[in-house]
PDB file of N, CA and C in Angstrom:
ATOM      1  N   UNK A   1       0.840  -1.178   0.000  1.00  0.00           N
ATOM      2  CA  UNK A   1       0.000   0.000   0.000  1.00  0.00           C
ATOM      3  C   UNK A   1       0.886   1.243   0.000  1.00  0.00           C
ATOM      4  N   UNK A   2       0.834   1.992  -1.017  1.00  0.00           N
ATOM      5  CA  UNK A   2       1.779   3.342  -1.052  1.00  0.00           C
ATOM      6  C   UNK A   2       1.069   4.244  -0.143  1.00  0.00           C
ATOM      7  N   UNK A   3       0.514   4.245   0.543  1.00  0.00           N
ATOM      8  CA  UNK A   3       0.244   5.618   1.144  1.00  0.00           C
ATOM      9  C   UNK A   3      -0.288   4.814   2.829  1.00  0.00           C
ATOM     10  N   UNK A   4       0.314   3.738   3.177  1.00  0.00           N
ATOM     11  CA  UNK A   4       0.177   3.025   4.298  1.00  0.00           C
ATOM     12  C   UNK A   4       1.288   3.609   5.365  1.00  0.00           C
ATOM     13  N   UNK A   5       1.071   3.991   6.096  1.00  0.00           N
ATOM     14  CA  UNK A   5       2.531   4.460   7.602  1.00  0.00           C
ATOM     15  C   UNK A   5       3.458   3.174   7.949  1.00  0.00           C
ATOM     16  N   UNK A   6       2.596   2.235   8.316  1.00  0.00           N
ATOM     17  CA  UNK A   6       3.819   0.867   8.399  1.00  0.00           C
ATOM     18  C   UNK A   6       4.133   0.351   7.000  1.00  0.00           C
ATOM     19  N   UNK A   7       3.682   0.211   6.039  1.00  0.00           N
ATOM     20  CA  UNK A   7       4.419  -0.149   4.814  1.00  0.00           C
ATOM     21  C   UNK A   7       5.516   0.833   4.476  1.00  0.00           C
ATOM     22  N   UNK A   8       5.643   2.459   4.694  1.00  0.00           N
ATOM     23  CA  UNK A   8       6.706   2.955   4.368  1.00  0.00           C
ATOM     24  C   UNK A   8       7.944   2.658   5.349  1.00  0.00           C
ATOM     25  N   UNK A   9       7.298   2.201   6.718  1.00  0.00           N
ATOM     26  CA  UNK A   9       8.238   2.077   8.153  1.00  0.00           C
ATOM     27  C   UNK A   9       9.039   0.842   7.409  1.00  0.00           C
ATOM     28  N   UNK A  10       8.197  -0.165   7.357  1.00  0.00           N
ATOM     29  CA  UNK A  10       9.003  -1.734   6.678  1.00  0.00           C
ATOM     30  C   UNK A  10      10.021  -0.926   5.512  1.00  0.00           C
ATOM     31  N   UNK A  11       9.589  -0.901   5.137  1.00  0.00           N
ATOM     32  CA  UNK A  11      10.220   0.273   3.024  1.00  0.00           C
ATOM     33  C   UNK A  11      11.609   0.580   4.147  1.00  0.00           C
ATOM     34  N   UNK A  12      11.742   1.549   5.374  1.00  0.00           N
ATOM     35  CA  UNK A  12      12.382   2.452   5.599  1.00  0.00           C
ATOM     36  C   UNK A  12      12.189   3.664   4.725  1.00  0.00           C
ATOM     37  N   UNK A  13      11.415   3.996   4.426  1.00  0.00           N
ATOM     38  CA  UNK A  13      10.871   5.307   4.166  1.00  0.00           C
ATOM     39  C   UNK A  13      10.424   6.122   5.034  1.00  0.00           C
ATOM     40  N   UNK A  14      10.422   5.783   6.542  1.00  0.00           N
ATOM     41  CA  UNK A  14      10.283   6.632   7.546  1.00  0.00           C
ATOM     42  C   UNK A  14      10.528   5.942   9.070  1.00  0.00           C
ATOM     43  N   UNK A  15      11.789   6.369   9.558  1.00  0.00           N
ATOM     44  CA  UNK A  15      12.277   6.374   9.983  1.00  0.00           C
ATOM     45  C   UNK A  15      11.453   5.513  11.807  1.00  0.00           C
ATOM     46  N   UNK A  16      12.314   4.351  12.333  1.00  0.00           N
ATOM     47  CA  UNK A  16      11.304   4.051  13.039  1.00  0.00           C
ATOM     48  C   UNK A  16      12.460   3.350  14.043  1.00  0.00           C
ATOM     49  N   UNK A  17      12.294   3.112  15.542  1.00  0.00           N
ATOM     50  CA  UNK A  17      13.154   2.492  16.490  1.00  0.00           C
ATOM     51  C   UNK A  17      13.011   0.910  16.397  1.00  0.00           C
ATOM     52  N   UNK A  18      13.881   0.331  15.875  1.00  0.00           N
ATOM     53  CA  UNK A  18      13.643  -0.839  15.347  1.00  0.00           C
ATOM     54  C   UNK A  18      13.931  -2.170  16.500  1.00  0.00           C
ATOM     55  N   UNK A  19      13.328  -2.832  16.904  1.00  0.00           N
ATOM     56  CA  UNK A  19      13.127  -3.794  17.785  1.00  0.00           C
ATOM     57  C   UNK A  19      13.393  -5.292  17.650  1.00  0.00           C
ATOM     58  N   UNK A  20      12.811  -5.343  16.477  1.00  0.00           N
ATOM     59  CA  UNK A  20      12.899  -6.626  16.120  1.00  0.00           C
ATOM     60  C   UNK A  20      12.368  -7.130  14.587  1.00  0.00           C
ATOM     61  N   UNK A  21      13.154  -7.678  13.589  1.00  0.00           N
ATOM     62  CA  UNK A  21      13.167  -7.734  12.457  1.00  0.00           C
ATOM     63  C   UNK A  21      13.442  -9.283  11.849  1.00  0.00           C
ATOM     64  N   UNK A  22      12.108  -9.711  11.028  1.00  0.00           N
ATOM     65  CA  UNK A  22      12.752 -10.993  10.093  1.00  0.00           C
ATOM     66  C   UNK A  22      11.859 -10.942   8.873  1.00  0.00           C
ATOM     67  N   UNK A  23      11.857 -12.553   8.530  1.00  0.00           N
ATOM     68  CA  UNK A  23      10.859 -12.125   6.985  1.00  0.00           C
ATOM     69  C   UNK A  23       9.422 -11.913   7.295  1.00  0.00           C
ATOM     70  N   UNK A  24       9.051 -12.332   7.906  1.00  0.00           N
ATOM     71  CA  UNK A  24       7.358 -11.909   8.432  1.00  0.00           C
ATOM     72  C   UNK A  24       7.005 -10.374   8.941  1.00  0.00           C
ATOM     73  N   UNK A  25       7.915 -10.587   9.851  1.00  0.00           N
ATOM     74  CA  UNK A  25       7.543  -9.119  10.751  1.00  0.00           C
ATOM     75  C   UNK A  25       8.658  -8.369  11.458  1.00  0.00           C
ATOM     76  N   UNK A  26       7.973  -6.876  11.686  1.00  0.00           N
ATOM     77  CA  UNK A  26       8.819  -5.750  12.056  1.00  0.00           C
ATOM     78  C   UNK A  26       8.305  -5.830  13.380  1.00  0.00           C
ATOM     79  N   UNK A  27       9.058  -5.482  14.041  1.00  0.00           N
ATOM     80  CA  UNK A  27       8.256  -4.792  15.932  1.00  0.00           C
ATOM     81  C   UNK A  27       9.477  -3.732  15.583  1.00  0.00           C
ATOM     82  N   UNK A  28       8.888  -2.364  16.207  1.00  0.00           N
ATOM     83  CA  UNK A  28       9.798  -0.998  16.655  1.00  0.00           C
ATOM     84  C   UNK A  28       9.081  -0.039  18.078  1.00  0.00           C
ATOM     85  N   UNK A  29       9.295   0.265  18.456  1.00  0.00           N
ATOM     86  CA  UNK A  29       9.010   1.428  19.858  1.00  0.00           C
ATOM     87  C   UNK A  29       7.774   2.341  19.327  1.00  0.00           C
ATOM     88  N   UNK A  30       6.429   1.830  19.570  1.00  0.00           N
ATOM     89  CA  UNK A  30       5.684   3.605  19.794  1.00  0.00           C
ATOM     90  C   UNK A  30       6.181   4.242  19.981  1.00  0.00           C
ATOM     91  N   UNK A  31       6.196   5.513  18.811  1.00  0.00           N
ATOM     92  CA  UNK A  31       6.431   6.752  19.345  1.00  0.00           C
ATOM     93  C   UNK A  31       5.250   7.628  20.525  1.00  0.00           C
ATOM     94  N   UNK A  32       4.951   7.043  20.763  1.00  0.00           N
ATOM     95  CA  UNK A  32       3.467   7.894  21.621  1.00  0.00           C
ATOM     96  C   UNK A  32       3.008   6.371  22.759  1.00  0.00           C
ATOM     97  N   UNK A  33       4.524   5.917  23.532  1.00  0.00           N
ATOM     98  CA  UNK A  33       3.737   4.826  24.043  1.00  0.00           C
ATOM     99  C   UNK A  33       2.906   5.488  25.797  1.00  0.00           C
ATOM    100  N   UNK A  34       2.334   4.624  25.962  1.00  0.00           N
ATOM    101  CA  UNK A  34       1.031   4.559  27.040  1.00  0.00           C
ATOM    102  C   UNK A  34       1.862   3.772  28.331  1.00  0.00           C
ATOM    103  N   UNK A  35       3.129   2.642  27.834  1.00  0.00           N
ATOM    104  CA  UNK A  35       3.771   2.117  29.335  1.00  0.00           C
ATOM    105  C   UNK A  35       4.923   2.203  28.738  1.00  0.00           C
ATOM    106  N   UNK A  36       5.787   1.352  29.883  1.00  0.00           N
ATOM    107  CA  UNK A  36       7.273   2.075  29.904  1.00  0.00           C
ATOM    108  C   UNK A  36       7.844   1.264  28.461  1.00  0.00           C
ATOM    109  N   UNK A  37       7.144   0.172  28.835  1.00  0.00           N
ATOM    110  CA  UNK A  37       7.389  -1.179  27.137  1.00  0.00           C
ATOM    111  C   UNK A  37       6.163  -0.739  26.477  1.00  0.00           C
ATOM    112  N   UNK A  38       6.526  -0.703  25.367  1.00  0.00           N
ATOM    113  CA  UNK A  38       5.253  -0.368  24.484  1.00  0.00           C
ATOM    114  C   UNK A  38       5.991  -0.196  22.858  1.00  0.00           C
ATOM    115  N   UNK A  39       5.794  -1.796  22.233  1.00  0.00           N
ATOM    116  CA  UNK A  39       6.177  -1.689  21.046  1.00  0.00           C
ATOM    117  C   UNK A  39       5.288  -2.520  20.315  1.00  0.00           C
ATOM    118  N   UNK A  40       5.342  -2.226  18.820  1.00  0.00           N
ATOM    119  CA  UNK A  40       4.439  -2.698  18.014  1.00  0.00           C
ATOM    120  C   UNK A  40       4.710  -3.383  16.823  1.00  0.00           C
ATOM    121  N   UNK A  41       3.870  -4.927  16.893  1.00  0.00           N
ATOM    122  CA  UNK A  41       4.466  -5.727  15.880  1.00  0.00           C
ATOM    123  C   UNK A  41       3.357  -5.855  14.833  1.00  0.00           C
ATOM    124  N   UNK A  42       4.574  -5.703  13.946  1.00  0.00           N
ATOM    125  CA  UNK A  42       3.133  -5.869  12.303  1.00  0.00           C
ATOM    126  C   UNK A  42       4.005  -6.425  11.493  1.00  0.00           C
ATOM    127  N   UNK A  43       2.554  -7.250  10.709  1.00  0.00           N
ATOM    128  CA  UNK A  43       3.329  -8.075   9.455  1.00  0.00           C
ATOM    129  C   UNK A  43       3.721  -7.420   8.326  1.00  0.00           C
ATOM    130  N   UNK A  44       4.579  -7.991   7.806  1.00  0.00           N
ATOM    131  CA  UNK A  44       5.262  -7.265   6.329  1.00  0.00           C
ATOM    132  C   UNK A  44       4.328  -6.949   5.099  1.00  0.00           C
ATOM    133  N   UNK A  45       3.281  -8.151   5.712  1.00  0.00           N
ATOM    134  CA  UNK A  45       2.441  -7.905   4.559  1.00  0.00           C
ATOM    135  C   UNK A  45       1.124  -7.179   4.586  1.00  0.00           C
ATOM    136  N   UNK A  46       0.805  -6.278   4.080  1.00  0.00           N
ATOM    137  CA  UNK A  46      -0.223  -5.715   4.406  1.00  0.00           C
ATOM    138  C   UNK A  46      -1.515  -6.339   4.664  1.00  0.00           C
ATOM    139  N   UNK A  47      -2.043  -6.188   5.833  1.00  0.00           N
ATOM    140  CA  UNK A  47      -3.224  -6.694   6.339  1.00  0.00           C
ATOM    141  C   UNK A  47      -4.163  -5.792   7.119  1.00  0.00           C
ATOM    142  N   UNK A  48      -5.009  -5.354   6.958  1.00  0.00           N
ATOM    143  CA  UNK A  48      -5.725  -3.835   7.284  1.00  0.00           C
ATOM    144  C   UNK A  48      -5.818  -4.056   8.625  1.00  0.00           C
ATOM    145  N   UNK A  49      -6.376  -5.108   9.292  1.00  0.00           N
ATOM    146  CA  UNK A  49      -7.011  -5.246  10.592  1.00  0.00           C
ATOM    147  C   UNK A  49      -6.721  -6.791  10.973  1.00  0.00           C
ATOM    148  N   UNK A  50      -7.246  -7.147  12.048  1.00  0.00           N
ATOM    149  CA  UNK A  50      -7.751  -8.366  12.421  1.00  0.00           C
ATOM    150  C   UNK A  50      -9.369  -8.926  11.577  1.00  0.00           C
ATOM    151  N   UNK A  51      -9.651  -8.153  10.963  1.00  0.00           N
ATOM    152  CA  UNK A  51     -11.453  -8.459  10.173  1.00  0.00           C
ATOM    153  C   UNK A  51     -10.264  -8.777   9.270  1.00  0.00           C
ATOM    154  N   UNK A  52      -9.912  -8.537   8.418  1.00  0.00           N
ATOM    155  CA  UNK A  52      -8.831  -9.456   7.263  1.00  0.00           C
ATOM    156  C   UNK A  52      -8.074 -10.359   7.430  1.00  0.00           C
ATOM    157  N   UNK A  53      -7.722 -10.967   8.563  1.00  0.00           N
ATOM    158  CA  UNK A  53      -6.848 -11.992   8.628  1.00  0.00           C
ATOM    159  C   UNK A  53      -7.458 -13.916   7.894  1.00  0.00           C
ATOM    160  N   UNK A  54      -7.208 -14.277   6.746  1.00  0.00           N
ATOM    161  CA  UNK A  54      -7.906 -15.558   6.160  1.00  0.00           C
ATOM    162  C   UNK A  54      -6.833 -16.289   6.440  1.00  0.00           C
ATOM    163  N   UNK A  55      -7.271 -17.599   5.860  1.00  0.00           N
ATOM    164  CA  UNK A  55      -6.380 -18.673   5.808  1.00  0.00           C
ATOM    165  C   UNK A  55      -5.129 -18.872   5.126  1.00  0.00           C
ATOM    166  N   UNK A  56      -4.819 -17.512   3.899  1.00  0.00           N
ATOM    167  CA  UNK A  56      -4.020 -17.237   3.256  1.00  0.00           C
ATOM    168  C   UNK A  56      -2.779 -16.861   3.635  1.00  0.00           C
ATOM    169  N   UNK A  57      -3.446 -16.059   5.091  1.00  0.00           N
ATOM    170  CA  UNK A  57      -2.449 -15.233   5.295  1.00  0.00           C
ATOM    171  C   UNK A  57      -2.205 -15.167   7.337  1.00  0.00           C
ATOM    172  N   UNK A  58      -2.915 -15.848   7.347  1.00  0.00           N
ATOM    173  CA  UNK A  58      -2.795 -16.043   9.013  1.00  0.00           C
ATOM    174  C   UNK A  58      -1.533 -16.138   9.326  1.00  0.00           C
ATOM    175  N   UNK A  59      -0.734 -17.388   8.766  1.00  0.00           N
ATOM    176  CA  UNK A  59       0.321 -17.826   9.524  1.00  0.00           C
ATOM    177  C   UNK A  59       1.580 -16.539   9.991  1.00  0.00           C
ATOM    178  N   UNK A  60       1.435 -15.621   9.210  1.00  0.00           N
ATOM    179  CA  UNK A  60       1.899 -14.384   9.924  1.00  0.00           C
ATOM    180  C   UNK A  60       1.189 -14.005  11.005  1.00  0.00           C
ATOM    181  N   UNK A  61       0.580 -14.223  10.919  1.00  0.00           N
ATOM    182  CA  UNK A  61      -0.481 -13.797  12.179  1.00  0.00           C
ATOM    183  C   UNK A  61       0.211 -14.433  13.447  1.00  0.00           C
ATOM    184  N   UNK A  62      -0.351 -15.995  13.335  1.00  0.00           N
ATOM    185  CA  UNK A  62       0.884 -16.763  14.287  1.00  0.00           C
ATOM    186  C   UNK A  62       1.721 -16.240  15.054  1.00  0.00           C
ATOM    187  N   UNK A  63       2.910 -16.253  13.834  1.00  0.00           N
ATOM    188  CA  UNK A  63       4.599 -16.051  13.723  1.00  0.00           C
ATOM    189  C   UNK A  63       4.385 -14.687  14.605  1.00  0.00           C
ATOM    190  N   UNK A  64       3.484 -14.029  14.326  1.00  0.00           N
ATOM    191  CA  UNK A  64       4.125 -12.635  15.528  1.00  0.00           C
ATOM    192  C   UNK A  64       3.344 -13.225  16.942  1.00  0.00           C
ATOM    193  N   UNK A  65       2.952 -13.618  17.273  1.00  0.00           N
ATOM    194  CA  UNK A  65       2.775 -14.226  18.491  1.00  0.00           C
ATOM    195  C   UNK A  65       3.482 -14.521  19.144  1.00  0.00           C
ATOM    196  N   UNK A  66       4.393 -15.553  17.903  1.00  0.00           N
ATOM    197  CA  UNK A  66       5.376 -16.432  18.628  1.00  0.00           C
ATOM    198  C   UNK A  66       6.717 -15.096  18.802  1.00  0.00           C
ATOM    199  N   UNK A  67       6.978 -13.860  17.924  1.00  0.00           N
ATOM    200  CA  UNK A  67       7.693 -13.264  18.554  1.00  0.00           C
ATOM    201  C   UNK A  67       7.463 -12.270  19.402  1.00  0.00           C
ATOM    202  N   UNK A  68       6.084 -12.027  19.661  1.00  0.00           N
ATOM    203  CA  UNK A  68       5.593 -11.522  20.778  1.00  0.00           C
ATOM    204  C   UNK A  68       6.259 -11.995  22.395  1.00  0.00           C
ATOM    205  N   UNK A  69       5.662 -13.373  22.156  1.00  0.00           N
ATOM    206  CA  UNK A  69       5.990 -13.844  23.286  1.00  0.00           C
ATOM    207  C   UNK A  69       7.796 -13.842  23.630  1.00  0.00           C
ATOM    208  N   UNK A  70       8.794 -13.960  22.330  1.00  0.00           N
ATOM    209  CA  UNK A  70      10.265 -13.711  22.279  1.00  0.00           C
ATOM    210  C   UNK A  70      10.475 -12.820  22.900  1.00  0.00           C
ATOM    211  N   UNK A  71       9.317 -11.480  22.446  1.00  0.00           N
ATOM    212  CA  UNK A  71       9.850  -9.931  23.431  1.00  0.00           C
ATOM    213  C   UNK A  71       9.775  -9.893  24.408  1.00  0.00           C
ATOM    214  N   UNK A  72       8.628 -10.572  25.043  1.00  0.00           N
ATOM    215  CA  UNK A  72       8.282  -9.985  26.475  1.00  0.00           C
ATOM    216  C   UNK A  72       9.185 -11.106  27.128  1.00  0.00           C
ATOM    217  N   UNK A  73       9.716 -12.136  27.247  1.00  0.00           N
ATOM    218  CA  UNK A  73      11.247 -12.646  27.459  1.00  0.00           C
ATOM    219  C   UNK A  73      12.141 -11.776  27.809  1.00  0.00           C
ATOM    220  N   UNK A  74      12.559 -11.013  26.317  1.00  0.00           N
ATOM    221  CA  UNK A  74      14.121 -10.751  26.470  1.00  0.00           C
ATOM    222  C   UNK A  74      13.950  -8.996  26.753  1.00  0.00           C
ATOM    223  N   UNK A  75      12.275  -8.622  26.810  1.00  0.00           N
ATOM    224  CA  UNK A  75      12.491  -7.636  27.718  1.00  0.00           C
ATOM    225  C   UNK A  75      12.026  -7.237  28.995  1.00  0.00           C
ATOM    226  N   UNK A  76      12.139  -8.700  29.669  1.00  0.00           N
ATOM    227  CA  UNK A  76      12.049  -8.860  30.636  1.00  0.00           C
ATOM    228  C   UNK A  76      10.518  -8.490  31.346  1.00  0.00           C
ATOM    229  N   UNK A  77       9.496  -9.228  30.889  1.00  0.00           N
ATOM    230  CA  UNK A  77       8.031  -8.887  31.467  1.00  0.00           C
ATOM    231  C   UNK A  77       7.661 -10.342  32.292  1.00  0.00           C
ATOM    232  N   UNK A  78       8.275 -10.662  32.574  1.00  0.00           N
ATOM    233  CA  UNK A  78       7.692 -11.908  33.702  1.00  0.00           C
ATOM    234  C   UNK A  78       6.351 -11.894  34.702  1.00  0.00           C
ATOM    235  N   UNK A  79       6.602 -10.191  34.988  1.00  0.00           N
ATOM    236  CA  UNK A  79       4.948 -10.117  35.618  1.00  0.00           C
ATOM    237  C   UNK A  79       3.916  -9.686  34.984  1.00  0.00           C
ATOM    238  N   UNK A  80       3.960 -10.088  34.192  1.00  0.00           N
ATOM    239  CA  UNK A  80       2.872 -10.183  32.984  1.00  0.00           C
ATOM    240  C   UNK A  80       3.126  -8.594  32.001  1.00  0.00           C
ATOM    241  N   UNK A  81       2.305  -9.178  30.795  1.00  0.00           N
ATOM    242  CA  UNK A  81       2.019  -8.011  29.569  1.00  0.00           C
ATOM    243  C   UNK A  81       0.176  -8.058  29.073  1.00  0.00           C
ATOM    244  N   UNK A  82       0.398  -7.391  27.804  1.00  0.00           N
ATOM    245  CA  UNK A  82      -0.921  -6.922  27.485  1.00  0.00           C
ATOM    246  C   UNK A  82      -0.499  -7.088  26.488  1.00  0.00           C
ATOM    247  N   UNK A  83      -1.248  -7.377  25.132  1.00  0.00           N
ATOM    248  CA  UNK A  83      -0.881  -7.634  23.564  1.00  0.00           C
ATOM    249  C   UNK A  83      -2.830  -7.109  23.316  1.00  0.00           C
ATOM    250  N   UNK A  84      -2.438  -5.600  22.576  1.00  0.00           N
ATOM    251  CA  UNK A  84      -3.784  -4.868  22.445  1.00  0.00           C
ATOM    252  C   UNK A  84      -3.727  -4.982  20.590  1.00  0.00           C
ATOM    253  N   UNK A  85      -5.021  -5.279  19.863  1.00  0.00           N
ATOM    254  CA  UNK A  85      -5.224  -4.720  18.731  1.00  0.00           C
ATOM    255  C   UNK A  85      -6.428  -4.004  18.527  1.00  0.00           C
ATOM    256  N   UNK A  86      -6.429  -2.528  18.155  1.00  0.00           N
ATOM    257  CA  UNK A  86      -7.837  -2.553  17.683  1.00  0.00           C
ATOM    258  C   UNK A  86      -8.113  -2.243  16.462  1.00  0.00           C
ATOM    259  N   UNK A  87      -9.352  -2.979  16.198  1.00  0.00           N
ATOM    260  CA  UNK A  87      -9.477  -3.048  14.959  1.00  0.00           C
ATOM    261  C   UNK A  87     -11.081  -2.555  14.579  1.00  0.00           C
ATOM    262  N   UNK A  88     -10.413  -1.744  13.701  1.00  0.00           N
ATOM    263  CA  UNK A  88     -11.596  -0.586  13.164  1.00  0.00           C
ATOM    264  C   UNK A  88     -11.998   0.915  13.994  1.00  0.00           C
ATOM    265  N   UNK A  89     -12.204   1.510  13.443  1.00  0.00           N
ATOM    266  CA  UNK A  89     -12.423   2.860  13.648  1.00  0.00           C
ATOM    267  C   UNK A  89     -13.068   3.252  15.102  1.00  0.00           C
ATOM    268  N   UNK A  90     -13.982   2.408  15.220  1.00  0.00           N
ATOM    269  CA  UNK A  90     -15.178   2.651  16.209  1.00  0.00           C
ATOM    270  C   UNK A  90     -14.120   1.964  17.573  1.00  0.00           C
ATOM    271  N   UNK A  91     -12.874   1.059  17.569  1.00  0.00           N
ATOM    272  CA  UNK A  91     -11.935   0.661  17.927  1.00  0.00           C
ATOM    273  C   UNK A  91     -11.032   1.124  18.318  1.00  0.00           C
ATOM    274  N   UNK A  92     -11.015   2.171  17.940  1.00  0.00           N
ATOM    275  CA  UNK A  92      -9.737   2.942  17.778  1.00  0.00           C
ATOM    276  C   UNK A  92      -8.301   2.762  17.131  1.00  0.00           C
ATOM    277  N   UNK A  93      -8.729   1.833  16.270  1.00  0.00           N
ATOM    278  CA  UNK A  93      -7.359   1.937  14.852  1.00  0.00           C
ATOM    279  C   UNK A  93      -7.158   3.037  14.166  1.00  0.00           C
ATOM    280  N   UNK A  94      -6.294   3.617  14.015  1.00  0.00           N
ATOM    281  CA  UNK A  94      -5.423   5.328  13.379  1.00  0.00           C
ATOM    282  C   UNK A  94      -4.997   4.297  12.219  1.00  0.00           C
ATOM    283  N   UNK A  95      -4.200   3.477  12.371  1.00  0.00           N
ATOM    284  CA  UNK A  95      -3.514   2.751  11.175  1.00  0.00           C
ATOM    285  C   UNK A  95      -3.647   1.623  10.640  1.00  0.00           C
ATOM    286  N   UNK A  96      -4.250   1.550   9.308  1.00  0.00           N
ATOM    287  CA  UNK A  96      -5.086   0.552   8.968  1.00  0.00           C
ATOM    288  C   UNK A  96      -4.038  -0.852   8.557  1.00  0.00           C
ATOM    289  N   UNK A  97      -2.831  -0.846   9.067  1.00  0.00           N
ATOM    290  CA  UNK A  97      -2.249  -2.103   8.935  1.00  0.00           C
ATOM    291  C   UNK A  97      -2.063  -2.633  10.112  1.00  0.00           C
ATOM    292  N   UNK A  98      -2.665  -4.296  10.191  1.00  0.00           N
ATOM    293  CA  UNK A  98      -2.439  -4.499  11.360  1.00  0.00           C
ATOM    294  C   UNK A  98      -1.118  -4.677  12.041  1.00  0.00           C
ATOM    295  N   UNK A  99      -1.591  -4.322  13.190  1.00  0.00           N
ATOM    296  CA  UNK A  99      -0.481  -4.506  14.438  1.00  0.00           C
ATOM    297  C   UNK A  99      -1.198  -4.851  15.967  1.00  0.00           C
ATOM    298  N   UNK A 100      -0.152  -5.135  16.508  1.00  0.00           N
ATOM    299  CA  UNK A 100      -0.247  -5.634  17.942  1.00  0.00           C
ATOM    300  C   UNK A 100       0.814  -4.895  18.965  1.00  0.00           C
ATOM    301  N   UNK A 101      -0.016  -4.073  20.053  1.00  0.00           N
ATOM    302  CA  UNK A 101       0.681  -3.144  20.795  1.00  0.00           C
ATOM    303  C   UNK A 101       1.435  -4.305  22.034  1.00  0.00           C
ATOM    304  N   UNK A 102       2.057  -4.559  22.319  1.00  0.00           N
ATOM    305  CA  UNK A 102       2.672  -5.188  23.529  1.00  0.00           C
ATOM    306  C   UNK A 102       3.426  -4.138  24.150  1.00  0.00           C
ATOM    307  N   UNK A 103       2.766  -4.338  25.521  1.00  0.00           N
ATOM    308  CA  UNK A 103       2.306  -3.340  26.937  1.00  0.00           C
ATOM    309  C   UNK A 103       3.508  -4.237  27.940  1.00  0.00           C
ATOM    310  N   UNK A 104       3.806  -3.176  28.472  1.00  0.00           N
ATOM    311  CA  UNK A 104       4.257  -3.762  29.891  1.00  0.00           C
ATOM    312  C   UNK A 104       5.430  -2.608  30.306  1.00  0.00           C
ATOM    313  N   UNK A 105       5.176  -3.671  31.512  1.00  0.00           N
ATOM    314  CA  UNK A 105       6.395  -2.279  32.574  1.00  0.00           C
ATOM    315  C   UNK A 105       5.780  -1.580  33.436  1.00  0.00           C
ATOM    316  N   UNK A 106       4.176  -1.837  33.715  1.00  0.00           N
ATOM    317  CA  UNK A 106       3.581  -1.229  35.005  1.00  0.00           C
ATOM    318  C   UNK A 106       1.815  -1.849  34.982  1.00  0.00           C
ATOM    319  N   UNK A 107       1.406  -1.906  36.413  1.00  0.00           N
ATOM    320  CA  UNK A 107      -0.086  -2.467  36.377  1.00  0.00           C
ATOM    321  C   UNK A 107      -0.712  -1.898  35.492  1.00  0.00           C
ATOM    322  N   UNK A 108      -1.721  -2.968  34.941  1.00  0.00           N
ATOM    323  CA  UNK A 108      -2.741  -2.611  34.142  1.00  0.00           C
ATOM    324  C   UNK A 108      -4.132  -2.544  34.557  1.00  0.00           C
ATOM    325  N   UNK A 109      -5.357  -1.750  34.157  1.00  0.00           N
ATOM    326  CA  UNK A 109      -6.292  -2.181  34.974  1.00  0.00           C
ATOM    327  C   UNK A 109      -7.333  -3.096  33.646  1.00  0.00           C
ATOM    328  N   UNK A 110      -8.552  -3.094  34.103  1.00  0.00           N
ATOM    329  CA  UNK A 110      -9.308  -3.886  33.335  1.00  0.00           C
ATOM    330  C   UNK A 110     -11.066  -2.772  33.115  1.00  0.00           C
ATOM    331  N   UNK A 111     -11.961  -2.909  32.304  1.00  0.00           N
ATOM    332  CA  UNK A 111     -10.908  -2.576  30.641  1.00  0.00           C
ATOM    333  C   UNK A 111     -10.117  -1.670  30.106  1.00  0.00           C
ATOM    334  N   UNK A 112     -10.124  -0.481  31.116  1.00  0.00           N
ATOM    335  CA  UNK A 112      -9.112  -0.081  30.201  1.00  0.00           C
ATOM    336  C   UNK A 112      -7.600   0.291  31.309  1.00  0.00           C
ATOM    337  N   UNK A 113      -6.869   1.441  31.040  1.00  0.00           N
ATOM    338  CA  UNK A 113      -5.592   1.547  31.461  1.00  0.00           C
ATOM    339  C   UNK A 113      -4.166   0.796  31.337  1.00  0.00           C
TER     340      UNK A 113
END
């Protein structure tokens, strides 16, 4: 998508704190995070939301799970995290490629905070 914010981030067409990188997926640092950990993983391939994820294309879906769970490891969240998506407007998605916010580094409450 040429006019997508994480497709130019993947591109490096705009500049982003890079976290973690392979062929599936990017994770880099919110710039605008909410806890002290607060980075965001999205697939390489464009996927608008979680309402788009098929059988085609899931297994990225997966694969960032599985490096989800890699991060909150090696950055040390043992007392737990939060892995937020929202999807769609009424949701509060700004950016229509999906991603997954992984939270941590201070209590959370329930639903929101």
């Amino acid at each position: 998508m040429d006019n997508c914010l994480f497709c130019k981030i993947i591109k490096g067409e705009i500049p982003s704190d890079k976290v973690y990188e392979d062929d599936l997926c990017y994770a880099f640092k919110d710039i605008n995070p909410v806890a002290p950990i607060h980075v965001l993983v999205i697939p390489k391939e464009h996927i608008a939301s979680c309402g788009e994820i098929t059988s085609e294309n899931s297994a990225a879906t997966a694969h960032i799970f599985e490096v989800i769970s890699k991060l909150a490891k090696e950055l040390d969240l043992k007392d737990g995290f939060r892995v937020v998506s929202n999807c769609g407007e009424a949701a509060g998605q700004t950016v229509f490629h999906l991603h997954f916010h992984l939270l941590g580094g201070r209590q959370f409450g329930w639903p929101e905070g």
